[in-house]
N, C-alpha and C. Protein backbone atom coordinates (compact mmCIF):
# COMPACT_ATOMS: atom_id res chain seq x y z
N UNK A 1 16.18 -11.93 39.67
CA UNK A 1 16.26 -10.48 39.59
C UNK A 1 15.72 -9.99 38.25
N UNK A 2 15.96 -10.74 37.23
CA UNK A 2 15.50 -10.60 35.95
C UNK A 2 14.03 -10.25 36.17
N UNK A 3 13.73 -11.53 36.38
CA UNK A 3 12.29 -11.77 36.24
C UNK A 3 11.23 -10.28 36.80
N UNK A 4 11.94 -10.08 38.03
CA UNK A 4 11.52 -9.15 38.73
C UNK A 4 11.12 -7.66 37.88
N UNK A 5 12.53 -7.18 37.82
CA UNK A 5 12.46 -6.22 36.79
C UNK A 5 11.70 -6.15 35.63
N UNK A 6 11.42 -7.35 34.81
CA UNK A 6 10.23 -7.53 33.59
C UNK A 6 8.52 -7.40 34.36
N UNK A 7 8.75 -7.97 35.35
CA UNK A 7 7.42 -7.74 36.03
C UNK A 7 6.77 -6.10 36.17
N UNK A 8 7.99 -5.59 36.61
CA UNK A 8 8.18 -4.15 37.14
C UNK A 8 7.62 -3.26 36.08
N UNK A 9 8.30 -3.56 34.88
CA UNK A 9 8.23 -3.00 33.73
C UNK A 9 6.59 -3.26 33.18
N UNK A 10 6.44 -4.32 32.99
CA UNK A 10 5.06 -4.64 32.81
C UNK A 10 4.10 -4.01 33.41
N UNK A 11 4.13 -3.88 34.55
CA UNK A 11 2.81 -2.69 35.60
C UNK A 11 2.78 -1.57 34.91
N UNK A 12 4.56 -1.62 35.47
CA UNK A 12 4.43 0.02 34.60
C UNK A 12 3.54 0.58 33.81
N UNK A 13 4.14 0.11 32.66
CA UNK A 13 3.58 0.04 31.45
C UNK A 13 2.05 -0.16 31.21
N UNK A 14 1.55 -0.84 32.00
CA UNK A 14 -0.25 -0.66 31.90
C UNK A 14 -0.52 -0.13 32.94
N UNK A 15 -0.43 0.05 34.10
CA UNK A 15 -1.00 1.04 34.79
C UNK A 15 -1.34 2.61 34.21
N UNK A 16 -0.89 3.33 33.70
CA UNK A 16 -1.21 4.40 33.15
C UNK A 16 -2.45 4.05 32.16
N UNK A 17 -2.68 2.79 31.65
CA UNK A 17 -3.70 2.07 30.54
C UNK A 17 -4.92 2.04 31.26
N UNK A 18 -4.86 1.64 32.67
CA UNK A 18 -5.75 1.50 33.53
C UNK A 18 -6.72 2.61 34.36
N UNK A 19 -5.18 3.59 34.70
CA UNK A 19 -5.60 5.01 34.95
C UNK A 19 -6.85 5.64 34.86
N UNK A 20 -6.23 5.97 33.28
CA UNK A 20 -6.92 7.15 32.19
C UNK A 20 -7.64 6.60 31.48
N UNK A 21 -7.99 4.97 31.48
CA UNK A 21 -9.24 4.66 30.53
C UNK A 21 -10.62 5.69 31.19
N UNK A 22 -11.31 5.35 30.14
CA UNK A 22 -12.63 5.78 30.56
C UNK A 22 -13.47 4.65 29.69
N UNK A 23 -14.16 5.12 28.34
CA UNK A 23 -14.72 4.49 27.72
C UNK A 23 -14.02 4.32 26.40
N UNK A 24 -14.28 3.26 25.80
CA UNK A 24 -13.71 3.06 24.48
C UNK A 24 -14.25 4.15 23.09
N UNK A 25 -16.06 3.98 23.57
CA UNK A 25 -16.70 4.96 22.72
C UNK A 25 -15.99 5.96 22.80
N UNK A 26 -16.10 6.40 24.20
CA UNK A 26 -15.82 7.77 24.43
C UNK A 26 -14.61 8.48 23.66
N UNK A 27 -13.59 7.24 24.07
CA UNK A 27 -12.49 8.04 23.64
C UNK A 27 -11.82 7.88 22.12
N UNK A 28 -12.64 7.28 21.53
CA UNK A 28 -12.58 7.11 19.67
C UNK A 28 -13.14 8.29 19.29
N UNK A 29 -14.56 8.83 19.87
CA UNK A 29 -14.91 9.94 19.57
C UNK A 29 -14.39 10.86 19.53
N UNK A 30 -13.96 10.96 20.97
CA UNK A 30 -12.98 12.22 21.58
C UNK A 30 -11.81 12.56 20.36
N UNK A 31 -10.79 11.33 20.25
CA UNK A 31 -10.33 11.17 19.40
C UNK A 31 -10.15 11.74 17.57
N UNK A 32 -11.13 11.06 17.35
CA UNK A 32 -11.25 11.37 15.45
C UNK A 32 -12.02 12.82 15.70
N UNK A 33 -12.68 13.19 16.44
CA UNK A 33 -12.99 15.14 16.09
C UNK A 33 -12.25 15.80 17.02
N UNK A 34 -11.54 15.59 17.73
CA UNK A 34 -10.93 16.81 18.76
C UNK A 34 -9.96 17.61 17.82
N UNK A 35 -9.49 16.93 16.77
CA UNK A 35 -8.98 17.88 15.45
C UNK A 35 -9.39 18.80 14.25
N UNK A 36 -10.97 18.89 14.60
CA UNK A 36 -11.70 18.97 13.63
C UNK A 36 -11.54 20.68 13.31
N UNK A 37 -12.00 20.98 12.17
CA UNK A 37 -11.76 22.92 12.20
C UNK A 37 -12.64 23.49 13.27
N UNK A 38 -11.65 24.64 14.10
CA UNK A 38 -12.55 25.22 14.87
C UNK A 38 -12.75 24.47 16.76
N UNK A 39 -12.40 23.40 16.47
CA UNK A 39 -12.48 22.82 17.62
C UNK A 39 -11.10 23.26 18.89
N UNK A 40 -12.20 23.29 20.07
CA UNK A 40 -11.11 23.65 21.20
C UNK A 40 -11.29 22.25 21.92
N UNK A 41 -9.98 21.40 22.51
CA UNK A 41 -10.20 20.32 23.22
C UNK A 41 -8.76 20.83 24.81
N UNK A 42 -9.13 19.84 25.61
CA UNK A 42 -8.47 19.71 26.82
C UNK A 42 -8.83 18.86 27.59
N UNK A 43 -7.78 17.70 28.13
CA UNK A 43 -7.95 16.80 29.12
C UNK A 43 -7.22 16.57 30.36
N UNK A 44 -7.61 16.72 31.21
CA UNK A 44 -7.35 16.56 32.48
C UNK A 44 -7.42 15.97 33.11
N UNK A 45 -6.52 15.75 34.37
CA UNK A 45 -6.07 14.56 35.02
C UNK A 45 -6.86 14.93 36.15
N UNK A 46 -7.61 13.69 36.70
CA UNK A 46 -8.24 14.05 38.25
C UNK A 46 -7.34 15.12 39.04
N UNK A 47 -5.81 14.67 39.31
CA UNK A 47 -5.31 15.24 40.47
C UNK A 47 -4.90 16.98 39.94
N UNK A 48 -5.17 16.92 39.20
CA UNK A 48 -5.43 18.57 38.40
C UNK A 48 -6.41 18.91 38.60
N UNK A 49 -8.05 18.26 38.21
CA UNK A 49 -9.30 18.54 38.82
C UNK A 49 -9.23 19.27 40.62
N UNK A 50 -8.29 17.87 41.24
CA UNK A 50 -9.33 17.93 42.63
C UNK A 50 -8.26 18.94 43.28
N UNK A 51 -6.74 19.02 42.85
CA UNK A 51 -6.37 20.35 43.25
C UNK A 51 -6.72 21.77 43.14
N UNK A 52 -7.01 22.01 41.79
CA UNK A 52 -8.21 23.21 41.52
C UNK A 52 -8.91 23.28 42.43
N UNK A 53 -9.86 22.48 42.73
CA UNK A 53 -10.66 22.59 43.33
C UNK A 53 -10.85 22.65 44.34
N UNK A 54 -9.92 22.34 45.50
CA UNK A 54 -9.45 22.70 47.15
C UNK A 54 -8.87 23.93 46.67
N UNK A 55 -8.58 24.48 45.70
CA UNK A 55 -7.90 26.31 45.81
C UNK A 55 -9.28 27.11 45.82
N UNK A 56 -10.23 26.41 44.92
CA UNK A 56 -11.06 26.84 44.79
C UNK A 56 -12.35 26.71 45.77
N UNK A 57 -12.34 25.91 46.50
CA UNK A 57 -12.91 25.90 48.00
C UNK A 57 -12.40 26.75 49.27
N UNK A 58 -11.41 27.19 49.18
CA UNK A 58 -10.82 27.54 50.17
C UNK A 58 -11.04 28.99 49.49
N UNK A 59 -11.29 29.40 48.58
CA UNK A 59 -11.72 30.78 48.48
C UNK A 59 -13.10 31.48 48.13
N UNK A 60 -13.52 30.02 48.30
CA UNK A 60 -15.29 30.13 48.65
C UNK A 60 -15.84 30.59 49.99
N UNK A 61 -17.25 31.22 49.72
CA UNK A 61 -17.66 31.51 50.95
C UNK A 61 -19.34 30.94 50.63
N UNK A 62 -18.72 29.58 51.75
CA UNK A 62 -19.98 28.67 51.78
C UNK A 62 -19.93 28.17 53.36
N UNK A 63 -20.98 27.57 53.21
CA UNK A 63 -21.31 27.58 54.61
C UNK A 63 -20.61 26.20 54.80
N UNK A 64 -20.47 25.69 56.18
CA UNK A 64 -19.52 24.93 56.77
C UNK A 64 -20.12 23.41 56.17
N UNK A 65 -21.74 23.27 55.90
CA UNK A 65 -22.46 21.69 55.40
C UNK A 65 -22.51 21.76 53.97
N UNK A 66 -22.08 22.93 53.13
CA UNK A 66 -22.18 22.88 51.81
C UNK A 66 -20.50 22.58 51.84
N UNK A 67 -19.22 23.20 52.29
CA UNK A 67 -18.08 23.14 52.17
C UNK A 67 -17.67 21.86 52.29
N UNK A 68 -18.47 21.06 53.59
CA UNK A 68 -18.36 19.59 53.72
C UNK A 68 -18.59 18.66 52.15
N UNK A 69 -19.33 19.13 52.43
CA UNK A 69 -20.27 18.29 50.75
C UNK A 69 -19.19 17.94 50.18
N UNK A 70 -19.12 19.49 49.61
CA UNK A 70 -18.15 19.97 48.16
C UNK A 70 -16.77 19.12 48.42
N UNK A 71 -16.08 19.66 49.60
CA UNK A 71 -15.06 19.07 49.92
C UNK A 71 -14.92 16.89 49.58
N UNK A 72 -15.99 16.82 50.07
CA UNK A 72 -16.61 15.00 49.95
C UNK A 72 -16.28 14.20 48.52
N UNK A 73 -17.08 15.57 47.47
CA UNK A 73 -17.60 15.36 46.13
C UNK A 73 -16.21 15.45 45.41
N UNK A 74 -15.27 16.14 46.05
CA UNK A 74 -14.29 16.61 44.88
C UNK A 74 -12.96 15.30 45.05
N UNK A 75 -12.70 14.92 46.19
CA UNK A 75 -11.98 13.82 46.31
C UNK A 75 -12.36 12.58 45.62
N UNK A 76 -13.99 12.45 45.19
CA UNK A 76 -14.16 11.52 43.85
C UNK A 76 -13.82 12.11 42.20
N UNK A 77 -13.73 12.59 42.27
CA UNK A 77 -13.68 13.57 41.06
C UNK A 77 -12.36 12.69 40.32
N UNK A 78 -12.68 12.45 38.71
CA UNK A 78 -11.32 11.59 38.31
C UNK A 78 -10.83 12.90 36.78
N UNK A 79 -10.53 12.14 36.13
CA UNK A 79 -10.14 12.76 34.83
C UNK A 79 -11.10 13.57 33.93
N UNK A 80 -10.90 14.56 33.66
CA UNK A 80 -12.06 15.13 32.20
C UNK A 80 -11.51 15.66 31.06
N UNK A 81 -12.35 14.98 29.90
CA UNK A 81 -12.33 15.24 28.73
C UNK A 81 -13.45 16.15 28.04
N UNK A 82 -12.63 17.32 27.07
CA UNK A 82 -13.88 18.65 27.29
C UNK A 82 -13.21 18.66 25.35
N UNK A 83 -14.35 18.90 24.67
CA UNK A 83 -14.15 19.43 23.58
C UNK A 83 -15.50 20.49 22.98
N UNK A 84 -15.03 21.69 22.26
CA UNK A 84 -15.80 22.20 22.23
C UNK A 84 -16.05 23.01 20.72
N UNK A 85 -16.94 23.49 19.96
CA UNK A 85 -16.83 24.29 19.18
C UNK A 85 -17.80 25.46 18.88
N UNK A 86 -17.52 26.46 18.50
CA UNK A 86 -18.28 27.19 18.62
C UNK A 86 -19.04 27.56 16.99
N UNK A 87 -18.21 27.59 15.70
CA UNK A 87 -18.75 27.75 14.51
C UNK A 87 -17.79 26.13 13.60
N UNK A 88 -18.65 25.83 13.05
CA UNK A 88 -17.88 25.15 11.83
C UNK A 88 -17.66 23.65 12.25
N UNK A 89 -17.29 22.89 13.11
CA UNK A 89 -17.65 21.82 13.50
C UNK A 89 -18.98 21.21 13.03
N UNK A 90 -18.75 20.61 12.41
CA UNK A 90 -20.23 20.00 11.82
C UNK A 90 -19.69 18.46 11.89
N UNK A 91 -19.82 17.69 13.06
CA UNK A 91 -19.93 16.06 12.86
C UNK A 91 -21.29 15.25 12.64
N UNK A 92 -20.78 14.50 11.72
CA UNK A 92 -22.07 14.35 10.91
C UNK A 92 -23.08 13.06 12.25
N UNK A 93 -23.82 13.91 12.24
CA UNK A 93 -25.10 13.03 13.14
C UNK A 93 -24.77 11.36 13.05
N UNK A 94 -24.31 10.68 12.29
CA UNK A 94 -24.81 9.26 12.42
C UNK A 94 -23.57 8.81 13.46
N UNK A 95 -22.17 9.69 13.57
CA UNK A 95 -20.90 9.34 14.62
C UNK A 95 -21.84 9.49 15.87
N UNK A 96 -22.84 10.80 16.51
CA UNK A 96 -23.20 10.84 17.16
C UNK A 96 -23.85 10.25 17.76
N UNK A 97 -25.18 9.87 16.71
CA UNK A 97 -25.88 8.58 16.93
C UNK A 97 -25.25 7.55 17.57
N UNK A 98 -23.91 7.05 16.57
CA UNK A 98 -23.25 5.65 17.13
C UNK A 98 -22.60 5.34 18.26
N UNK A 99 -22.56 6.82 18.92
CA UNK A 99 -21.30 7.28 19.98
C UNK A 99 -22.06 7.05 21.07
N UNK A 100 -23.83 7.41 20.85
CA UNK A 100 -24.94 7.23 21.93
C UNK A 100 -25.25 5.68 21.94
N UNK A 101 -25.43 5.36 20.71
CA UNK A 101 -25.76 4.19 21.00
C UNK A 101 -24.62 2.91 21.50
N UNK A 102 -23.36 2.71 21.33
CA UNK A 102 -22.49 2.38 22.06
C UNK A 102 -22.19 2.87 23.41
N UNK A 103 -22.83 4.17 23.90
CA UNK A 103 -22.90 3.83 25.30
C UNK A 103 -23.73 3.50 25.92
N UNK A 104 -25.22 3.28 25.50
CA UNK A 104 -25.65 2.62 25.64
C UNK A 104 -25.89 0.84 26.30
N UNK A 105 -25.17 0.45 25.07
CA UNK A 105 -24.76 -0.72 25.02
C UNK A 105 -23.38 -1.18 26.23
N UNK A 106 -23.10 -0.44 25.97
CA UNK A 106 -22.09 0.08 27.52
C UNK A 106 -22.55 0.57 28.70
N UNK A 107 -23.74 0.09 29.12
CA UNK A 107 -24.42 0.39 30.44
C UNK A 107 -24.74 2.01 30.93
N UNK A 108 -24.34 3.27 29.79
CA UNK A 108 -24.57 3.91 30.45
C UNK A 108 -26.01 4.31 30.10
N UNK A 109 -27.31 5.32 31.04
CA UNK A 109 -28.18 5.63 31.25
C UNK A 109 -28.49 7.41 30.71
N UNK A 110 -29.43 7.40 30.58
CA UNK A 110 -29.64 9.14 30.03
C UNK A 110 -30.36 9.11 31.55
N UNK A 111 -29.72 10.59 32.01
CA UNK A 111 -29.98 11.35 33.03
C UNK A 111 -31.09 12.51 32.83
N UNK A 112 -30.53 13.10 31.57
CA UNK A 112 -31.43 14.18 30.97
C UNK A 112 -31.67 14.14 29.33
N UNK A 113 -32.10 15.08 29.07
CA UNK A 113 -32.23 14.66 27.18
C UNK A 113 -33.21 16.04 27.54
N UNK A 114 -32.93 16.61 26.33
CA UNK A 114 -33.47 18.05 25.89
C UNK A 114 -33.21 18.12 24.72
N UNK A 115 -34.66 18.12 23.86
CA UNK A 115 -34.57 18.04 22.62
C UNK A 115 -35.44 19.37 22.18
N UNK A 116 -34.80 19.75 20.85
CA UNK A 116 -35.64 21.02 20.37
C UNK A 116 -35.50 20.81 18.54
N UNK A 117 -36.72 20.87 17.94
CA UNK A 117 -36.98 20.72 17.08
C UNK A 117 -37.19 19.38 16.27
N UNK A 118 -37.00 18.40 17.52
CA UNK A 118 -37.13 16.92 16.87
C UNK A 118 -35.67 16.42 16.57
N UNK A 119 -34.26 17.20 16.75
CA UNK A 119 -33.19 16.89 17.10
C UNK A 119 -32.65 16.97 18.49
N UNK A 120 -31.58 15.90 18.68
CA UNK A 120 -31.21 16.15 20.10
C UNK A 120 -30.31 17.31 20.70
N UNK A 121 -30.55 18.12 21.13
CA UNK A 121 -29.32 19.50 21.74
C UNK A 121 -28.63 19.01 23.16
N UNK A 122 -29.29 18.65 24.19
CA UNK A 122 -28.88 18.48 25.12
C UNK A 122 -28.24 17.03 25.97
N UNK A 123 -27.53 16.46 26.38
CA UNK A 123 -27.81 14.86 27.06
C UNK A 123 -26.90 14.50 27.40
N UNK A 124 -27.24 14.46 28.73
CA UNK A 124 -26.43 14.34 29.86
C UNK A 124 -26.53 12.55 30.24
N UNK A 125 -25.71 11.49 30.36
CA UNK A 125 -25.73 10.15 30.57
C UNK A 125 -24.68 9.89 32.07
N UNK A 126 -25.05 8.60 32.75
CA UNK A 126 -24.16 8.59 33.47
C UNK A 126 -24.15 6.65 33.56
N UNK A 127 -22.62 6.56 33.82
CA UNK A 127 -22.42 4.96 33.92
C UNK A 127 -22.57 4.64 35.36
N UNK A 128 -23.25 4.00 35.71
CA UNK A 128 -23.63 3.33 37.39
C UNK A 128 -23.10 2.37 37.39
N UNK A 129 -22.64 1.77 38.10
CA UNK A 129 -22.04 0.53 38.51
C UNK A 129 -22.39 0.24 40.01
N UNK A 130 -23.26 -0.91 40.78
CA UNK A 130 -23.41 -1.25 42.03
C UNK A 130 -23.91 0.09 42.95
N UNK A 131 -24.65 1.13 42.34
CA UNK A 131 -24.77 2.42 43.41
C UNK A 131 -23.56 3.22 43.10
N UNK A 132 -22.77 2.83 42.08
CA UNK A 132 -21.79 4.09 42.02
C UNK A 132 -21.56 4.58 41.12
N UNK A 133 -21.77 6.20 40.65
CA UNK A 133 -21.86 6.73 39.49
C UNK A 133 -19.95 6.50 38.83
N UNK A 134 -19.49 5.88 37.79
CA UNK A 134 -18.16 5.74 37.78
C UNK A 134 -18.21 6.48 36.66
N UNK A 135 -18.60 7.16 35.23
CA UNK A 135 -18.77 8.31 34.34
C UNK A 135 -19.85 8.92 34.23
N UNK A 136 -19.80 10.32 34.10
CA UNK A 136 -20.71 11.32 33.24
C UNK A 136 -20.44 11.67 31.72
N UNK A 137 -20.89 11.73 31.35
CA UNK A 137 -21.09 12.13 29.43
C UNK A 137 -21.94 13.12 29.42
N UNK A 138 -21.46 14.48 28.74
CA UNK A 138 -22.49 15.43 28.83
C UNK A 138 -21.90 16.13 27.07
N UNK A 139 -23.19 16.01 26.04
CA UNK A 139 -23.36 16.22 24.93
C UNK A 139 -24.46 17.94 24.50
N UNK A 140 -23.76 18.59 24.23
CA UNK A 140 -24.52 19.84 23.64
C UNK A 140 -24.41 19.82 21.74
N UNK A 141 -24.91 19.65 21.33
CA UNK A 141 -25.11 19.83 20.17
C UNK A 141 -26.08 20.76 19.05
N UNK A 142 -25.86 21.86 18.59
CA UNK A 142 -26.75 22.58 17.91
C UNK A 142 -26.23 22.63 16.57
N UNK A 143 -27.58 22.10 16.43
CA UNK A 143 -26.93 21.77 14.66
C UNK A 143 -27.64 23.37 13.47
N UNK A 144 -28.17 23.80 13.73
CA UNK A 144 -28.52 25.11 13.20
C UNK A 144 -27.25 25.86 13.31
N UNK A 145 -26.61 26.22 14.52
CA UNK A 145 -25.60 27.10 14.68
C UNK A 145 -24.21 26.39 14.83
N UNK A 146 -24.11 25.13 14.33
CA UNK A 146 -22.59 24.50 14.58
C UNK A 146 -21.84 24.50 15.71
N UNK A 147 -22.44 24.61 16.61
CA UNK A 147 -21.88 24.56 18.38
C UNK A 147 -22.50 23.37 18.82
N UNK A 148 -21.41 22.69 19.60
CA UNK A 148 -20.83 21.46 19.65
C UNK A 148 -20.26 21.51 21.15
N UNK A 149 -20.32 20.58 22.44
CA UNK A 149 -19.82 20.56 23.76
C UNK A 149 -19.57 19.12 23.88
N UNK A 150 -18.46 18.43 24.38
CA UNK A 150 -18.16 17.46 24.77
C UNK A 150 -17.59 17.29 26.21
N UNK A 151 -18.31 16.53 27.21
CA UNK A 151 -17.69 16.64 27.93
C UNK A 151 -17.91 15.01 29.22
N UNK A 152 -16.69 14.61 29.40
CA UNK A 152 -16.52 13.25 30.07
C UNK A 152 -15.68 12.91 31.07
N UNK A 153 -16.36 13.05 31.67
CA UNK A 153 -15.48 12.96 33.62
C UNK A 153 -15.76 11.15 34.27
N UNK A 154 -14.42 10.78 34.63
CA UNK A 154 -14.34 9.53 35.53
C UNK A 154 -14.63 10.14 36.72
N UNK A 155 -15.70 9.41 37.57
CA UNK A 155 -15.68 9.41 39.12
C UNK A 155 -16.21 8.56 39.80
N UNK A 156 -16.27 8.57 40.93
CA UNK A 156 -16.47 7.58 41.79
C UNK A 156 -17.56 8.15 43.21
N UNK A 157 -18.64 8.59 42.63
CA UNK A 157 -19.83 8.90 43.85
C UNK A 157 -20.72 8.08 43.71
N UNK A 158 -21.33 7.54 44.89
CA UNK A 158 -22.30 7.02 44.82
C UNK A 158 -24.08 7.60 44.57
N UNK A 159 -24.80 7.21 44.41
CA UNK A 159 -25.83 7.35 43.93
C UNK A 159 -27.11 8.25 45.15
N UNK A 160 -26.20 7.95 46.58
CA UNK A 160 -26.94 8.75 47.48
C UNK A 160 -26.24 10.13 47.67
N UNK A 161 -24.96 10.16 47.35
CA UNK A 161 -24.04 11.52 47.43
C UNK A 161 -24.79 12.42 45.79
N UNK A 162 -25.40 11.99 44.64
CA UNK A 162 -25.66 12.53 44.18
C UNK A 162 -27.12 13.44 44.66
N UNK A 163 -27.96 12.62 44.90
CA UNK A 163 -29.06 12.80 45.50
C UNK A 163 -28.95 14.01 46.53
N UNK A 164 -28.09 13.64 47.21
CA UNK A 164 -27.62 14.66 48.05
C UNK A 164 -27.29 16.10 47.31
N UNK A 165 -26.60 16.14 46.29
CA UNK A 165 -26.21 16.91 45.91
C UNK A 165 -27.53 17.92 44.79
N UNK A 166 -28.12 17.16 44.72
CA UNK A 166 -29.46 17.87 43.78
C UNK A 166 -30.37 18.08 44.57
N UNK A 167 -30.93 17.40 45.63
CA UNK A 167 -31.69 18.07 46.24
C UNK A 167 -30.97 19.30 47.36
N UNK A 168 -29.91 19.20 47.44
CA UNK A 168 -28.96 20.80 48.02
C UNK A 168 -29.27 21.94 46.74
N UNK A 169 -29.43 21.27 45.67
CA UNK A 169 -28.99 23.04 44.47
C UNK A 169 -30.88 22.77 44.54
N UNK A 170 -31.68 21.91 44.40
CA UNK A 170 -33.07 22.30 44.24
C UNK A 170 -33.28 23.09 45.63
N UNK A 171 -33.18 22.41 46.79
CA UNK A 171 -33.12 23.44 47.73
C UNK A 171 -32.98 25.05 47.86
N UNK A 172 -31.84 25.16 47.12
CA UNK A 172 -31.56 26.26 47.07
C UNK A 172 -32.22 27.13 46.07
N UNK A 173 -32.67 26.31 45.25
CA UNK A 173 -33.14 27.47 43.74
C UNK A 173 -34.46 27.38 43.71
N UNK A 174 -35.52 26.61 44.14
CA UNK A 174 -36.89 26.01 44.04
C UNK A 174 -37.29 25.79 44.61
N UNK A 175 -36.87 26.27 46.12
CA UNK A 175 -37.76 25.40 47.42
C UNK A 175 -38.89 25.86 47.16
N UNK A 176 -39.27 27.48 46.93
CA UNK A 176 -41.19 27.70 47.27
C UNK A 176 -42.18 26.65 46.26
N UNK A 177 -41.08 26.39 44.66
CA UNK A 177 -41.83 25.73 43.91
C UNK A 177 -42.08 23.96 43.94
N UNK A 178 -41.22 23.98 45.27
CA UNK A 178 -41.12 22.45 45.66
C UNK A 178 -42.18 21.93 46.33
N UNK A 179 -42.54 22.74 47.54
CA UNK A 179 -42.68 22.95 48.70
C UNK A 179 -44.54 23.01 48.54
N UNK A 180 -45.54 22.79 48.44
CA UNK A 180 -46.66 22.98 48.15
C UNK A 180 -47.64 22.56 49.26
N UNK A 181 -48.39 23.94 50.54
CA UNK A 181 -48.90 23.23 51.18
C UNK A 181 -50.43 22.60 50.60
N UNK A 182 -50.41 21.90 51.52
CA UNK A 182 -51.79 20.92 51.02
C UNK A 182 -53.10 21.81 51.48
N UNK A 183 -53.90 21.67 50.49
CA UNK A 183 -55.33 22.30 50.79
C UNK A 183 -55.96 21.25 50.76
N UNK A 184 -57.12 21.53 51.31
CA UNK A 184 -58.85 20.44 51.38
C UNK A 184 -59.18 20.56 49.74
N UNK A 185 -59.32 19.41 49.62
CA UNK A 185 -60.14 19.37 48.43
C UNK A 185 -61.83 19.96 48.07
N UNK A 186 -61.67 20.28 47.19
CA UNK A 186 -62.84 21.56 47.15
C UNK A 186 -63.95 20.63 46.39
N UNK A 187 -65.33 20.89 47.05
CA UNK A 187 -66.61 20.03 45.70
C UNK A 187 -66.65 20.92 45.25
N UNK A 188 -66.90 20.18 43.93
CA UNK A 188 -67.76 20.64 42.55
C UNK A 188 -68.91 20.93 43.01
N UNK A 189 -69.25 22.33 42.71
CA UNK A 189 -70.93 22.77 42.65
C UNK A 189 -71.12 22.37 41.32
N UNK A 190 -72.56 22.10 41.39
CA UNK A 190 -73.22 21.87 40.41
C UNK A 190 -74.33 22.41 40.37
């Protein structure tokens, strides 16, 4: 019976470890500036996410194959970590650097990158595992104006549900510029 109970205790006790990990980078970062002057932070638990978000479906007005989707997408949906600043936050570039390059090294991938002025502002990364997206990392940084976005969601979609999901919003926002019918190729007069 002993034994039992120490076992018991033991799960316990790391399961919540297991939970809410995400990344180690991630969350050292998260960590040493979410105190910083000026900074707004908040983390959330998937089942906080994906409840929001059935209130917030159900008072949408979408059509019955987008509601499907959405509905699909949000039951992967895990934990997020959001920090933000708007003046005065100034972390000094080389944490950032190290924060990229340890995820890196941590398998995750740049999705996007938007750079302006020869510094990085924008960059969006995601961790894949076997076809399945299991984190996003999404970095805003403006170092002229001291605004600062952190933001890091656990989930569990696969790599064709994303696909799915971008070519639905390109659909929707870009089809004429997608869409290009083909003409005959024209000669050169000479």
């Amino acid at each position: 019976m002993k034994m039992k109970n120490i076992l018991l205790s033991a799960f316990l006790l790391f399961v919540p470890l297991f939970l809410f990990s995400q990344n180690r980078a991630l969350n050292k970062f998260y960590r040493q500036n979410k105190r910083g002057k000026e900074v707004r932070n908040a983390k959330l638990p998937g089942w906080l996410i994906r409840s929001g978000g059935k209130i917030a479906l159900k008072r949408s007005e979408m059509s019955e194959e987008d509601f499907a989707l959405a509905k699909q997408l949000l039951k992967k949906a895990g934990g997020v970590k959001f920090m933000y600043s708007e003046d005065g936050a100034k972390i000094p570039q080389q944490e950032i650097q190290q924060l990229k390059q340890d995820l890196r090294e941590d398998h995750f991938d740049d999705l996007i990158m938007i750079k302006s002025g020869g510094e990085m502002d924008f960059q969006l990364m995601i961790k894949e595992v076997d076809g399945v997206v299991k984190n996003l990392f999404l970095l805003y940084n403006d170092l002229e104006d001291g605004e600062m976005a952190f933001v890091t969601m656990k989930m569990n979609i696969s790599l064709d549900e994303v696909t799915k999901l971008v070519e639905k919003g390109m659909e929707e926002k870009y089809h004429e510029l997608m869409i290009e019918e083909e003409t005959e190729p024209v000669e050169p007069v000479m």
